[in-house]
Protein backbone atom coordinates (compact mmCIF):
# COMPACT_ATOMS: atom_id res chain seq x y z
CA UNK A 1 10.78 8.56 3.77
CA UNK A 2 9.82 11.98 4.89
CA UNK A 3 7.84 14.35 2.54
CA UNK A 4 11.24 16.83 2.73
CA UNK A 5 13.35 14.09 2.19
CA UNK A 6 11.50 12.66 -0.91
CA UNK A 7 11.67 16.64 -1.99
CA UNK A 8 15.32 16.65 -1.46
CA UNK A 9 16.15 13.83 -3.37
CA UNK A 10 14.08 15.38 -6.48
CA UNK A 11 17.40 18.14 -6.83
CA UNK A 12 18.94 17.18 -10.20
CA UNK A 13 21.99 19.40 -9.12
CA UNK A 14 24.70 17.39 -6.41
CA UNK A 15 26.04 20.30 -4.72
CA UNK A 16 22.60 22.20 -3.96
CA UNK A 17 20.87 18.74 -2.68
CA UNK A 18 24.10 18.19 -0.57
CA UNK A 19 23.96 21.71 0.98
CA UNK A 20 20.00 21.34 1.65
CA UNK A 21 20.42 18.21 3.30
CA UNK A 22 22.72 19.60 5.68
CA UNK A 23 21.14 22.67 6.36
CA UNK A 24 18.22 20.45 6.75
CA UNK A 25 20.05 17.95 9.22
CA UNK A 26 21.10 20.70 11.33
CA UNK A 27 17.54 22.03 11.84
CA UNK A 28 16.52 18.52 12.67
CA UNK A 29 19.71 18.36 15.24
CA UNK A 30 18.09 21.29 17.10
CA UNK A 31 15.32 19.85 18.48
CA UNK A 32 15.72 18.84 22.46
CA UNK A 33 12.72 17.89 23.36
CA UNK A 34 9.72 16.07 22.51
CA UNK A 35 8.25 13.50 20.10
CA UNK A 36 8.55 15.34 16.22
CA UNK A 37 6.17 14.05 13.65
CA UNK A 38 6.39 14.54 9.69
CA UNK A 39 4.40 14.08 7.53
CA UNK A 40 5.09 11.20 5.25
CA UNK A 41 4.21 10.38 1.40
CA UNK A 42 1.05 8.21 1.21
CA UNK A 43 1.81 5.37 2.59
CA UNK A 44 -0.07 1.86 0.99
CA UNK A 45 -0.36 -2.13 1.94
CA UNK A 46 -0.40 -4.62 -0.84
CA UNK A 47 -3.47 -7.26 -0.13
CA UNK A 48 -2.01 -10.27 -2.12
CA UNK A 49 -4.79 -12.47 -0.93
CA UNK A 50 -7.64 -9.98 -0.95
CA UNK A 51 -9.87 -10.58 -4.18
CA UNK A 52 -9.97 -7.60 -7.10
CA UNK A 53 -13.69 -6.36 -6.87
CA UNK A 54 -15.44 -3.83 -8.46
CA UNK A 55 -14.75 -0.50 -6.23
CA UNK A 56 -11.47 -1.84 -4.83
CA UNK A 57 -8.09 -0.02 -5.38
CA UNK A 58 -5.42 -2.12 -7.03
CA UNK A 59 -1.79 -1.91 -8.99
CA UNK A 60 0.21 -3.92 -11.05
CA UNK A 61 1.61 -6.95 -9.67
CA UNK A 62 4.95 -6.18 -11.77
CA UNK A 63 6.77 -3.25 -9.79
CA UNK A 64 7.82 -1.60 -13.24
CA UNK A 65 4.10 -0.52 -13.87
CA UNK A 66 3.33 2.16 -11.44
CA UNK A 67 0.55 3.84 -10.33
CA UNK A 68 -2.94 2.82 -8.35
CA UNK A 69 -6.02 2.38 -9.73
CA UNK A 70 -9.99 1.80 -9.20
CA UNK A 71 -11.88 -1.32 -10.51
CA UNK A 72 -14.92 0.13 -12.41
CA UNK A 73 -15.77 -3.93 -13.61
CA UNK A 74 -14.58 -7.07 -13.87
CA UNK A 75 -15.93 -9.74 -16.49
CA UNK A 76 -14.42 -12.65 -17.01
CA UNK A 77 -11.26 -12.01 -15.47
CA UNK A 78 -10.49 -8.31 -17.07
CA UNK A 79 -10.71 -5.86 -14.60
CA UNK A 80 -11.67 -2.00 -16.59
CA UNK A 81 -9.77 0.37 -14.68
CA UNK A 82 -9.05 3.61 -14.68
CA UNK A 83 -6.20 5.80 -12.59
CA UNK A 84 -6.47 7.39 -9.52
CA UNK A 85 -5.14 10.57 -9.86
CA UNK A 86 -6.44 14.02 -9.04
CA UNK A 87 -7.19 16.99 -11.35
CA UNK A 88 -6.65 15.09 -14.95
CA UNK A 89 -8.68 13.45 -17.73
CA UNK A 90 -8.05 9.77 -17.74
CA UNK A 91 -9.27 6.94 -19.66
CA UNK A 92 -9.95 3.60 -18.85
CA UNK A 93 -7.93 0.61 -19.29
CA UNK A 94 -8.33 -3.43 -18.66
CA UNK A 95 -5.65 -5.36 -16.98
CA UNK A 96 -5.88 -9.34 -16.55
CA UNK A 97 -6.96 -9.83 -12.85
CA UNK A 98 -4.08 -12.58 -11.95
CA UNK A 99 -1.81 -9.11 -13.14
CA UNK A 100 -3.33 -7.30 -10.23
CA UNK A 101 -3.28 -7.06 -6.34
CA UNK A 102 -5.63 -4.86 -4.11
CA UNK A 103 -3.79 -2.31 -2.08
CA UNK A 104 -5.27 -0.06 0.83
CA UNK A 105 -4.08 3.24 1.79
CA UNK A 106 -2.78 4.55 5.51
CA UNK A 107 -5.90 4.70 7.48
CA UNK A 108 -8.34 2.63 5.03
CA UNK A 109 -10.20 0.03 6.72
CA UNK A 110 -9.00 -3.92 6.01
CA UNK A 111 -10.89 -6.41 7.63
CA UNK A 112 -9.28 -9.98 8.08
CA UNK A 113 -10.82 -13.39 7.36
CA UNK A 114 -10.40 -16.01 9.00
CA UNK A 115 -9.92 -19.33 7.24
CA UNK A 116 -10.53 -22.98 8.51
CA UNK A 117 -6.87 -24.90 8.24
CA UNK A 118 -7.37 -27.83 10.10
CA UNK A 119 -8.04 -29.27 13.29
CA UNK A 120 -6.37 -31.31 16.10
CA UNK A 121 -8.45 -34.03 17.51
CA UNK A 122 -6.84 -34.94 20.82
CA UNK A 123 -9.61 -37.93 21.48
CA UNK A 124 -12.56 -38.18 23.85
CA UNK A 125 -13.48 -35.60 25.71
CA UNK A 126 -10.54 -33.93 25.62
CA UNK A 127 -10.33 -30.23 24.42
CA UNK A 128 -9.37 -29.35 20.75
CA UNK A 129 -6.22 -26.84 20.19
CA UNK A 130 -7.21 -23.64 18.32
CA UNK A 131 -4.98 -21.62 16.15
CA UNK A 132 -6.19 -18.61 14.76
CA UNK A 133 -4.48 -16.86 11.12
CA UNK A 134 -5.50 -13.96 10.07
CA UNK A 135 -5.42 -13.90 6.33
């Protein structure tokens, strides 16, 4: 969703988000030419397979608990976190680590594993088939 479309949808009042998003759709209509980009919110990858580590950013597996934070520690399988958010005094909390899953932002480096799976013996000298997941 578009950063002016997330904004529009923030109007508690019907009849002024209604008018906005025409006036709105009517700008966008005017364009003739070109590629357009806007900007987006931040946009972020869950890495269900990627282990919690100290450094790394994660959230709550369970949608209801929002938010993103960093791993200060993990001992034992209680990860101390604490919330990434700018400007304001937070405290840490733990979270289980099975209750968490890394996620990256837009642009963040991820670098894939690869992960032996089995093999295909085809017999004597014969080449082996290779299949290659990323994971």
């Amino acid at each position: 969703m578009s950063k002016i479309g997330n904004l529009l949808q923030r109007i508690t009042e019907p009849a002024l988000r209604a008018d906005l998003t025409e006036a709105v759709a009517e700008i966008r209509s005017r364009r003739s030419f070109g590629l357009v980009f806007e900007s987006h919110l931040p946009e972020t990858v869950r890495l269900p397979h990627h282990p919690v580590r100290r450094g790394t950013k994660v959230a709550h597996r369970v949608p209801s608990v929002a938010g993103v934070f960093h791993v200060m520690s993990v001992d034992t399988g209680v990860a101390r976190l604490i919330a990434d958010v700018d400007d304001v005094e937070v405290e840490e909390v733990e979270a289980a680590v099975e209750d968490l899953v890394v996620v990256a932002d837009f642009g963040d480096p991820i670098y894939p594993g690869l992960r032996h799976l089995g093999s295909v013996k085809r017999g004597g000298d014969k080449p082996s088939h290779i299949v290659i997941n990323g994971c």
